[in-house]
PDB file of N, CA and C in Angstrom:
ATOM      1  N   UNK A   1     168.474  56.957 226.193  1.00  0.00           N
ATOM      2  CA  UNK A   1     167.411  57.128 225.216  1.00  0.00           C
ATOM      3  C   UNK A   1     167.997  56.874 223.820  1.00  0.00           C
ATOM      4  N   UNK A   2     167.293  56.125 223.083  1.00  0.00           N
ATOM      5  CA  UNK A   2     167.779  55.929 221.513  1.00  0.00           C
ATOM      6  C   UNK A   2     167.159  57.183 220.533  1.00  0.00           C
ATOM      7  N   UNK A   3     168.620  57.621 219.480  1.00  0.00           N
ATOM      8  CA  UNK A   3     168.387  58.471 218.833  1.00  0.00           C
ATOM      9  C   UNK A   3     167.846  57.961 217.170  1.00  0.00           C
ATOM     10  N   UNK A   4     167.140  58.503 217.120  1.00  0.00           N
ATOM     11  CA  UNK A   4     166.582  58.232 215.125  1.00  0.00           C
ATOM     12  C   UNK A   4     167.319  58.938 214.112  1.00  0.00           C
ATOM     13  N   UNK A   5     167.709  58.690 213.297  1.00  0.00           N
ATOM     14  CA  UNK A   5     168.163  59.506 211.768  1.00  0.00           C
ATOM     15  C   UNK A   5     167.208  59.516 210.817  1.00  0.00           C
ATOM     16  N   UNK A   6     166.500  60.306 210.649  1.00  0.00           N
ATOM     17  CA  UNK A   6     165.476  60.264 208.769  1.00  0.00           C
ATOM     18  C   UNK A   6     165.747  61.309 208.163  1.00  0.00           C
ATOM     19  N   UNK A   7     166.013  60.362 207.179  1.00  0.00           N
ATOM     20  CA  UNK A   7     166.380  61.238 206.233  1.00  0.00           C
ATOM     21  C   UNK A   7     165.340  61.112 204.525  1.00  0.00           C
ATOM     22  N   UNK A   8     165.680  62.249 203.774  1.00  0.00           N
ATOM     23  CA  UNK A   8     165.017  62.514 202.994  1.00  0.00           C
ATOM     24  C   UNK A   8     163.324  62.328 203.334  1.00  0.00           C
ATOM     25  N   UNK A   9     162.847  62.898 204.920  1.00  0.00           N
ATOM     26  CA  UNK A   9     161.576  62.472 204.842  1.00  0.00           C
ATOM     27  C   UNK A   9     160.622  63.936 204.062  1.00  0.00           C
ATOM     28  N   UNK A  10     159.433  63.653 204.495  1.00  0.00           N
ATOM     29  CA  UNK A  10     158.789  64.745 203.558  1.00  0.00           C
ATOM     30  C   UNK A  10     157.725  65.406 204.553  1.00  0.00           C
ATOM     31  N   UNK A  11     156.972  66.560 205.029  1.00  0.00           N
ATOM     32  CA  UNK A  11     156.071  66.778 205.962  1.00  0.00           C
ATOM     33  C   UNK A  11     155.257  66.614 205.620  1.00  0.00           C
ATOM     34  N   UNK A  12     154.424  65.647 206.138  1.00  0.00           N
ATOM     35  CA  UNK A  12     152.970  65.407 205.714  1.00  0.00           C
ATOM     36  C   UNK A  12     151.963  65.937 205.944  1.00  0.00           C
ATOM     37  N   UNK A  13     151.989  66.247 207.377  1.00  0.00           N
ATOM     38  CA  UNK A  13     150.760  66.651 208.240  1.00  0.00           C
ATOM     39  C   UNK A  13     151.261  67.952 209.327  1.00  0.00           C
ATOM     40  N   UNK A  14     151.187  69.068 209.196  1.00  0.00           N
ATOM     41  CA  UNK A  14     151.030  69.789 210.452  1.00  0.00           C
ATOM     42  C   UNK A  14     149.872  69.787 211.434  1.00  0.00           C
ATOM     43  N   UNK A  15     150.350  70.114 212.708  1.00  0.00           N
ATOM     44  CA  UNK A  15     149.938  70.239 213.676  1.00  0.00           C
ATOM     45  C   UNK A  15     150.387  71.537 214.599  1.00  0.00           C
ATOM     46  N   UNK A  16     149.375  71.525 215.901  1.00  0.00           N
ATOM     47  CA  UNK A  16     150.183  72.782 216.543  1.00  0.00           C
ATOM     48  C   UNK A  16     151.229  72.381 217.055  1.00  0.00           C
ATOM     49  N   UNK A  17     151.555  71.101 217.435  1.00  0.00           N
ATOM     50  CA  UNK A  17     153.053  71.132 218.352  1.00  0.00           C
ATOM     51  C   UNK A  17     154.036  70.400 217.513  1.00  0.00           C
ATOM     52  N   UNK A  18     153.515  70.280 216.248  1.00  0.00           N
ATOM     53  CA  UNK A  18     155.101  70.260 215.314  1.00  0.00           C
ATOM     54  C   UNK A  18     154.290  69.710 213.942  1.00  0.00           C
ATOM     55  N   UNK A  19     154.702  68.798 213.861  1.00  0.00           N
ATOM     56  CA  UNK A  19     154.530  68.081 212.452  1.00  0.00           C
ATOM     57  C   UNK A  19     154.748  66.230 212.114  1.00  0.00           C
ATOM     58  N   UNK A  20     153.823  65.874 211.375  1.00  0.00           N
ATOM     59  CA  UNK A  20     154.368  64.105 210.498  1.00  0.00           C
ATOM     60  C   UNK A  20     155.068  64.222 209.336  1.00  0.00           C
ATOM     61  N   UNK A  21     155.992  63.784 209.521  1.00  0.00           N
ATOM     62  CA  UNK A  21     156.973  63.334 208.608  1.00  0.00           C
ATOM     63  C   UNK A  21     156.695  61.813 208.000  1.00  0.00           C
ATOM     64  N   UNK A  22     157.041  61.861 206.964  1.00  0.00           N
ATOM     65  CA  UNK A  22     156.942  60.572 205.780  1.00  0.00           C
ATOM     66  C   UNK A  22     158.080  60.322 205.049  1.00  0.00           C
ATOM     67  N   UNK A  23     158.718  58.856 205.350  1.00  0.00           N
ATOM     68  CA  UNK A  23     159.742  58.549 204.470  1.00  0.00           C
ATOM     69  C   UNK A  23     159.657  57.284 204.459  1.00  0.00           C
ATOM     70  N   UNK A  24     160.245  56.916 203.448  1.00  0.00           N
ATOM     71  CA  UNK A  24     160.157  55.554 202.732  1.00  0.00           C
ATOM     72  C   UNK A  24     161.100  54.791 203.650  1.00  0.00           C
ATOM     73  N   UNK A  25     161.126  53.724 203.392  1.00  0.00           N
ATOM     74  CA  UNK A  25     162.059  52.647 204.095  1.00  0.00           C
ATOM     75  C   UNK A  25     161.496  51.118 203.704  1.00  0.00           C
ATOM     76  N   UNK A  26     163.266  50.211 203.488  1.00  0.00           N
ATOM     77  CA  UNK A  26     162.942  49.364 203.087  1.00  0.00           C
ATOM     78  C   UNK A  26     162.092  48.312 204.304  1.00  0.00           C
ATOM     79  N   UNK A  27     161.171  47.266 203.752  1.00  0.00           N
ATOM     80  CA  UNK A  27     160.617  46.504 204.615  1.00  0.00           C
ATOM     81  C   UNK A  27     160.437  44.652 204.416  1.00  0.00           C
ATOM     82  N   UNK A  28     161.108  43.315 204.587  1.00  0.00           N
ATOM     83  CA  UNK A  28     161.254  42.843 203.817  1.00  0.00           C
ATOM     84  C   UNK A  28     161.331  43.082 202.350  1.00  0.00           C
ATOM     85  N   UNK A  29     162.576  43.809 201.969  1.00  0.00           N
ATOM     86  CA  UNK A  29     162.582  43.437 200.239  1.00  0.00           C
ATOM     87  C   UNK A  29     161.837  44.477 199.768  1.00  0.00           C
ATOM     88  N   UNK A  30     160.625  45.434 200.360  1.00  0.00           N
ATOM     89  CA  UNK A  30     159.456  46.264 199.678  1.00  0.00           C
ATOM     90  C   UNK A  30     159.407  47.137 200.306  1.00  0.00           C
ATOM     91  N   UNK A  31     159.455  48.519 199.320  1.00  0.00           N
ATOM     92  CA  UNK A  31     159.519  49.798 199.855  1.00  0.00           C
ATOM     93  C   UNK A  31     157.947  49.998 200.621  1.00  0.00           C
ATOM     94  N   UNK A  32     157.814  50.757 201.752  1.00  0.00           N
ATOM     95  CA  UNK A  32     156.829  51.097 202.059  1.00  0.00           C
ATOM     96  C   UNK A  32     157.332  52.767 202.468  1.00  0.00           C
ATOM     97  N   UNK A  33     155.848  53.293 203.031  1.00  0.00           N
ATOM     98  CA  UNK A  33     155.897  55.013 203.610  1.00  0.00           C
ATOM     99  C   UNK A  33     155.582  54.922 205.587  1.00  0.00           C
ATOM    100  N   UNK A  34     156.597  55.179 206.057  1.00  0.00           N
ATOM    101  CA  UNK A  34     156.692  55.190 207.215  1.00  0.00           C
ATOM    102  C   UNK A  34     156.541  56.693 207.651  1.00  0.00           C
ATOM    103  N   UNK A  35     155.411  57.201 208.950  1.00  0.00           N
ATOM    104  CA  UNK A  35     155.002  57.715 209.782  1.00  0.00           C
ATOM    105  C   UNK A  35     155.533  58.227 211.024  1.00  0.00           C
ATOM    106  N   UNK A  36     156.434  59.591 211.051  1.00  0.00           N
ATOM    107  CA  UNK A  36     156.647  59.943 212.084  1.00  0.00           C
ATOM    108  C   UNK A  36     156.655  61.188 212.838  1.00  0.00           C
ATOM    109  N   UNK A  37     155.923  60.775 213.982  1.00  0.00           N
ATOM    110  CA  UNK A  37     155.305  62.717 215.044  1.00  0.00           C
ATOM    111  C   UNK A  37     156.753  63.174 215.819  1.00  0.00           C
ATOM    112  N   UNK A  38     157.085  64.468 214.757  1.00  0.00           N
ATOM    113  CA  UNK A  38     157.978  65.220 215.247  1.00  0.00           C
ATOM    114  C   UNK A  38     157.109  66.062 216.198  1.00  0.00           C
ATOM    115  N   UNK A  39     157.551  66.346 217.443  1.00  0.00           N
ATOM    116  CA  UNK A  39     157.533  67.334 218.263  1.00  0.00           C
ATOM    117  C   UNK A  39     158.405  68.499 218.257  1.00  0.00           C
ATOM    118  N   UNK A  40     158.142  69.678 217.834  1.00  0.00           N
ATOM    119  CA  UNK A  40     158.939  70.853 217.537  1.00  0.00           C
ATOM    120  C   UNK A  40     158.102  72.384 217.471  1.00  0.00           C
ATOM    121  N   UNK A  41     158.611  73.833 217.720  1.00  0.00           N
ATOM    122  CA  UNK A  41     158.346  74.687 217.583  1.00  0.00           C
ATOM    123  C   UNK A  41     158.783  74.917 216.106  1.00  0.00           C
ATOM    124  N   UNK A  42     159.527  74.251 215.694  1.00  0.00           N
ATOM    125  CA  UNK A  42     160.164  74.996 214.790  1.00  0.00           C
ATOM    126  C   UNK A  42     158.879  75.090 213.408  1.00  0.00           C
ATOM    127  N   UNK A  43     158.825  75.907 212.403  1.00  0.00           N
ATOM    128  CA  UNK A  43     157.881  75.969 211.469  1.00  0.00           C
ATOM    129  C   UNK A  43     158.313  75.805 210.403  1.00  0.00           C
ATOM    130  N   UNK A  44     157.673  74.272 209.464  1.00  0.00           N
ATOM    131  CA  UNK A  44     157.498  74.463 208.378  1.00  0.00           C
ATOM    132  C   UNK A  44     156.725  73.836 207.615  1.00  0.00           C
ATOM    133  N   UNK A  45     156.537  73.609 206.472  1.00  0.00           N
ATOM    134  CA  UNK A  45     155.636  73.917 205.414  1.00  0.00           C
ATOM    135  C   UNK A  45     154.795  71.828 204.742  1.00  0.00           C
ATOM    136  N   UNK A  46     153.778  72.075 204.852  1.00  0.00           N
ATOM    137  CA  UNK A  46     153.312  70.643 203.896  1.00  0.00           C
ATOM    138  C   UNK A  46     154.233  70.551 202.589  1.00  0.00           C
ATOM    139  N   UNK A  47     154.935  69.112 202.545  1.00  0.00           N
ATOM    140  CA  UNK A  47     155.958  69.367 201.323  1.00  0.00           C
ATOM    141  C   UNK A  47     157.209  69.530 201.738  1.00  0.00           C
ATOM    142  N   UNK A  48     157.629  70.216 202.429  1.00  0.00           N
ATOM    143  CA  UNK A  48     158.686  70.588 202.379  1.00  0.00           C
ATOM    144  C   UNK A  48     159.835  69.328 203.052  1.00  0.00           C
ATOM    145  N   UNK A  49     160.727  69.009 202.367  1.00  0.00           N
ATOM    146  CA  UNK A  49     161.972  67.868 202.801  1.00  0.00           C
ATOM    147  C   UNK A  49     162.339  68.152 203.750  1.00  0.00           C
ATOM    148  N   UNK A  50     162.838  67.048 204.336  1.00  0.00           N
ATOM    149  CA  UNK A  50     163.530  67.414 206.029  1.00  0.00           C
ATOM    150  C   UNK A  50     164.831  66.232 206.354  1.00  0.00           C
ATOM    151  N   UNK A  51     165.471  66.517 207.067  1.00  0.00           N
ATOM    152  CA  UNK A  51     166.565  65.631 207.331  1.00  0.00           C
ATOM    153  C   UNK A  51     166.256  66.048 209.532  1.00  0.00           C
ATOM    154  N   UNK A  52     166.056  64.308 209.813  1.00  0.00           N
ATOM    155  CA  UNK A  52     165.894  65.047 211.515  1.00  0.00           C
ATOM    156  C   UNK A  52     166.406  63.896 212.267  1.00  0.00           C
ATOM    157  N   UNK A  53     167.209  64.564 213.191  1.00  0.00           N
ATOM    158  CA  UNK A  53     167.903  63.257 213.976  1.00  0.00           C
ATOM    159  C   UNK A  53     167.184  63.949 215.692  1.00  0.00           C
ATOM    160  N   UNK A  54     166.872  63.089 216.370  1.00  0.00           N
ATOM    161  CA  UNK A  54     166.332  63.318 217.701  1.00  0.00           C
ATOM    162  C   UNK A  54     166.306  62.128 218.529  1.00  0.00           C
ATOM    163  N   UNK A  55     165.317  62.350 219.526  1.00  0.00           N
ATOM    164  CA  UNK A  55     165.098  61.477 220.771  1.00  0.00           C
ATOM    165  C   UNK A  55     163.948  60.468 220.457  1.00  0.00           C
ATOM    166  N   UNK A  56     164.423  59.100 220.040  1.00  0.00           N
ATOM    167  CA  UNK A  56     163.122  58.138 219.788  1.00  0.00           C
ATOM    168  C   UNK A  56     162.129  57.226 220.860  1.00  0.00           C
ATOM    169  N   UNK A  57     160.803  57.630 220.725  1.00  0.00           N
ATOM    170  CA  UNK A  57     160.012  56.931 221.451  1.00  0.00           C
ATOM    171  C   UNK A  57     158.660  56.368 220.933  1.00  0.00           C
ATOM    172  N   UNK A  58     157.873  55.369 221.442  1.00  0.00           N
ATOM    173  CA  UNK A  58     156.796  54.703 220.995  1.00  0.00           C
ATOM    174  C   UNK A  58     155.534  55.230 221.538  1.00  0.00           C
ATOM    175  N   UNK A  59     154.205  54.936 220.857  1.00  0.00           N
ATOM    176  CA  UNK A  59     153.212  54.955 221.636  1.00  0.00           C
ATOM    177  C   UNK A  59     152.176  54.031 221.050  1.00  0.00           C
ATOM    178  N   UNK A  60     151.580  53.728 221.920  1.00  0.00           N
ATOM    179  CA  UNK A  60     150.274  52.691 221.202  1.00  0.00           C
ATOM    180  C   UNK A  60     148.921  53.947 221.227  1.00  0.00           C
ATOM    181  N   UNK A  61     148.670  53.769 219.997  1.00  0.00           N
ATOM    182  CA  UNK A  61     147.422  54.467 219.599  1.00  0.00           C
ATOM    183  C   UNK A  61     146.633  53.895 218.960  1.00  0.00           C
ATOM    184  N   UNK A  62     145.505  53.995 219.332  1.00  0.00           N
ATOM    185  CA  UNK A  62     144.378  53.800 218.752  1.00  0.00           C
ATOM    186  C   UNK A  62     143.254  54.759 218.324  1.00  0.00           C
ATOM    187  N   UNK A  63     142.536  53.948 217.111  1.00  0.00           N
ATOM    188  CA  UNK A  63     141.539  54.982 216.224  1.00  0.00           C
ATOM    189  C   UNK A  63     140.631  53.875 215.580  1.00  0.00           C
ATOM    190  N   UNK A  64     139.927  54.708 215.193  1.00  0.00           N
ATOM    191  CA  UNK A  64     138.561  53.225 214.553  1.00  0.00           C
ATOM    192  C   UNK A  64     138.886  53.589 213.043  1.00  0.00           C
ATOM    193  N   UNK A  65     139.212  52.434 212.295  1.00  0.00           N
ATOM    194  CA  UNK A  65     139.120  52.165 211.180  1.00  0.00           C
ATOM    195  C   UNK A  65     138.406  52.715 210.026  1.00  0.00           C
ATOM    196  N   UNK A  66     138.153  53.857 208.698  1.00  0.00           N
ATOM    197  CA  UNK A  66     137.288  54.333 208.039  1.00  0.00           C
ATOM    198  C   UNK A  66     136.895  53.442 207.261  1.00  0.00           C
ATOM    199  N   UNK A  67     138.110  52.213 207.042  1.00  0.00           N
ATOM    200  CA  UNK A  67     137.863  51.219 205.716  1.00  0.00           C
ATOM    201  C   UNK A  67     136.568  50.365 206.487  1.00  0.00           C
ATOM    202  N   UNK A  68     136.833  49.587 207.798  1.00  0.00           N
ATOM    203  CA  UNK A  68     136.201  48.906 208.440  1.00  0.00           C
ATOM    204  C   UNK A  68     135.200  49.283 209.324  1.00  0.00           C
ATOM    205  N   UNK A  69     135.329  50.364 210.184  1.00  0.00           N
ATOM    206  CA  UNK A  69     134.722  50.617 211.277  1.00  0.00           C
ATOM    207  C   UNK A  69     135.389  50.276 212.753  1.00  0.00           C
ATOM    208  N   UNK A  70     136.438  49.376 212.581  1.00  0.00           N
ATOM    209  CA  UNK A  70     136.431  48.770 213.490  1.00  0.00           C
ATOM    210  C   UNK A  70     137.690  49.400 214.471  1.00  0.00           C
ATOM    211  N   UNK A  71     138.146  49.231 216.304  1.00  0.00           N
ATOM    212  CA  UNK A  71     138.898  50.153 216.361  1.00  0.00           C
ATOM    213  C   UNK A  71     140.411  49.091 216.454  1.00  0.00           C
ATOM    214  N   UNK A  72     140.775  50.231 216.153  1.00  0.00           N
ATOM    215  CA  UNK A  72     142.687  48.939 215.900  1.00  0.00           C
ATOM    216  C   UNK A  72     143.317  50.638 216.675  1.00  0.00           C
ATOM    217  N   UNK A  73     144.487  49.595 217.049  1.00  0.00           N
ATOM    218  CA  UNK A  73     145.447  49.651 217.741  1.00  0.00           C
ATOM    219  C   UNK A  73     147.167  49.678 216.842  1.00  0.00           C
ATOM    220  N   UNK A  74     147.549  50.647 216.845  1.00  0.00           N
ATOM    221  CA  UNK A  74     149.200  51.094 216.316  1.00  0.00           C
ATOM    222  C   UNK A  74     150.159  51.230 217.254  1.00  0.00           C
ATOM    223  N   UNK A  75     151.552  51.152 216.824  1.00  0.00           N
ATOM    224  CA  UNK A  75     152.335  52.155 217.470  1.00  0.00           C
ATOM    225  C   UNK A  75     153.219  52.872 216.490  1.00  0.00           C
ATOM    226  N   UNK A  76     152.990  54.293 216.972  1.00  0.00           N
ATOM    227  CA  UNK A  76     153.501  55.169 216.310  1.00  0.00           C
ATOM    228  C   UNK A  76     155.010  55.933 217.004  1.00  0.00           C
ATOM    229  N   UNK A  77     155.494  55.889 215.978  1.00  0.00           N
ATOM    230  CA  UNK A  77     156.460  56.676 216.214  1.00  0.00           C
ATOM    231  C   UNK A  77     156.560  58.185 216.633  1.00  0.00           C
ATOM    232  N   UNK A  78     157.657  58.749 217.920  1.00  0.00           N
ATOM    233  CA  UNK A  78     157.395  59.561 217.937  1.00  0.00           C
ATOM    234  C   UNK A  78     159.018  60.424 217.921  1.00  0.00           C
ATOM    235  N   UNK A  79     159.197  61.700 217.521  1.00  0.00           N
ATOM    236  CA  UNK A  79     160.699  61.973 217.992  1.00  0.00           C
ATOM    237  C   UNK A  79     161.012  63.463 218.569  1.00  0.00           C
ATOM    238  N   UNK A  80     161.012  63.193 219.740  1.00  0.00           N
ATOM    239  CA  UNK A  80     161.067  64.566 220.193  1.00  0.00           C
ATOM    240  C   UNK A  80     162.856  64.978 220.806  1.00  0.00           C
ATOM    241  N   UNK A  81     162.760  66.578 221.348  1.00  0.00           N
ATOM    242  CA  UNK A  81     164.248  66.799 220.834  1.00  0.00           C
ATOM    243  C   UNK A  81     164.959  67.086 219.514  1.00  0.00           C
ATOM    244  N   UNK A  82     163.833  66.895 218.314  1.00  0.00           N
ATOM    245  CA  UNK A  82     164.496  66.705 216.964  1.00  0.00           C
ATOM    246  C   UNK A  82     165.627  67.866 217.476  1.00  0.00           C
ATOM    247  N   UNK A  83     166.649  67.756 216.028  1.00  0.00           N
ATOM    248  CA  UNK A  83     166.938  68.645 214.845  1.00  0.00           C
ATOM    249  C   UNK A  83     166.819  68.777 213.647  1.00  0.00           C
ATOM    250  N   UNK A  84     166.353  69.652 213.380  1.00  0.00           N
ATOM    251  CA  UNK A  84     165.843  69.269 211.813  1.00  0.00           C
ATOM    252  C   UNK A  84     166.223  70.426 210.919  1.00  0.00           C
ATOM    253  N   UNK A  85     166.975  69.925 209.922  1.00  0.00           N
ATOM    254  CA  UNK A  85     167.770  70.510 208.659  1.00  0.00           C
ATOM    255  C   UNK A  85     166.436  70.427 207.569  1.00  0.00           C
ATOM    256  N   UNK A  86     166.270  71.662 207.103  1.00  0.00           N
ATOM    257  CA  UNK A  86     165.588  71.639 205.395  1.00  0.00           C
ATOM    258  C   UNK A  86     166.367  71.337 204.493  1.00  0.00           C
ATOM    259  N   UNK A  87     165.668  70.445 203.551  1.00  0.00           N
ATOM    260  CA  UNK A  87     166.808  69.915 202.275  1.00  0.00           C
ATOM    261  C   UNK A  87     167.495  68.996 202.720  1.00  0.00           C
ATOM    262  N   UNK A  88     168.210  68.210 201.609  1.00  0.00           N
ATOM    263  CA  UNK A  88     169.303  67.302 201.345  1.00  0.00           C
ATOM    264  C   UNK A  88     170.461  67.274 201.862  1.00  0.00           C
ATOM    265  N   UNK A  89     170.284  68.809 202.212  1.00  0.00           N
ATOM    266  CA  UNK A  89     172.219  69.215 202.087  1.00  0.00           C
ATOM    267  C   UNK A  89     172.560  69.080 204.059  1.00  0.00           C
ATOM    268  N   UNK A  90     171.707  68.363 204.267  1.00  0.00           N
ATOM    269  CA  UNK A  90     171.442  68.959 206.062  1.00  0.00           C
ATOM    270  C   UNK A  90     173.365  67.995 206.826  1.00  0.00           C
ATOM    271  N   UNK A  91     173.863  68.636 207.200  1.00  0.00           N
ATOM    272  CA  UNK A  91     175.066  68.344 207.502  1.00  0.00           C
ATOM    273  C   UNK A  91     175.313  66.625 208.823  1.00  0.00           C
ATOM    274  N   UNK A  92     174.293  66.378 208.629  1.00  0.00           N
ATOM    275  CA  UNK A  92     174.104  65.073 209.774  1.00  0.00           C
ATOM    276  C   UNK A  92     173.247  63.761 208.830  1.00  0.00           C
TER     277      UNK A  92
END
């Protein structure tokens, strides 16, 4: 199984079985905000920084469009197994 490193991401979204994380990353040449479903008990806060290395996997999801209507198809990242350090200072 391939492991992920993110770092400096940010929690975006809670949920009951963990949380989305948001961090930047370069993409041709241009920063964008990349999307990822931690799976975890652990609790914390909208806002709050995270450093998380875990178990990486894909999924294709789909949802209908608010801009369009129309339904599209993603794949999202997912990382379960994390560990996840609060703050900067996270030793990994």
């Amino acid at each position: 199984m391939a492991q992920i490193k993110i770092t400096d991401a940010t929690v975006a979204f809670l949920n009951s079985k963990g949380f989305t994380a948001k961090a930047q990353v370069m993409v041709l040449g241009e920063m964008r905000d990349e999307y990822y479903k931690i799976w975890t008990d652990e609790k914390f806060s909208e806002g709050d920084i995270v450093e998380i290395v875990g178990d990486l996997s894909s999924r294709v999801e789909e949802f209908t469009s608010k801009r369009t209507g129309n339904l599209e198809r993603t794949a999202a990242i997912h990382v379960n197994n994390p560990m996840i350090k609060a703050g900067s200072d996270a030793p990994f």
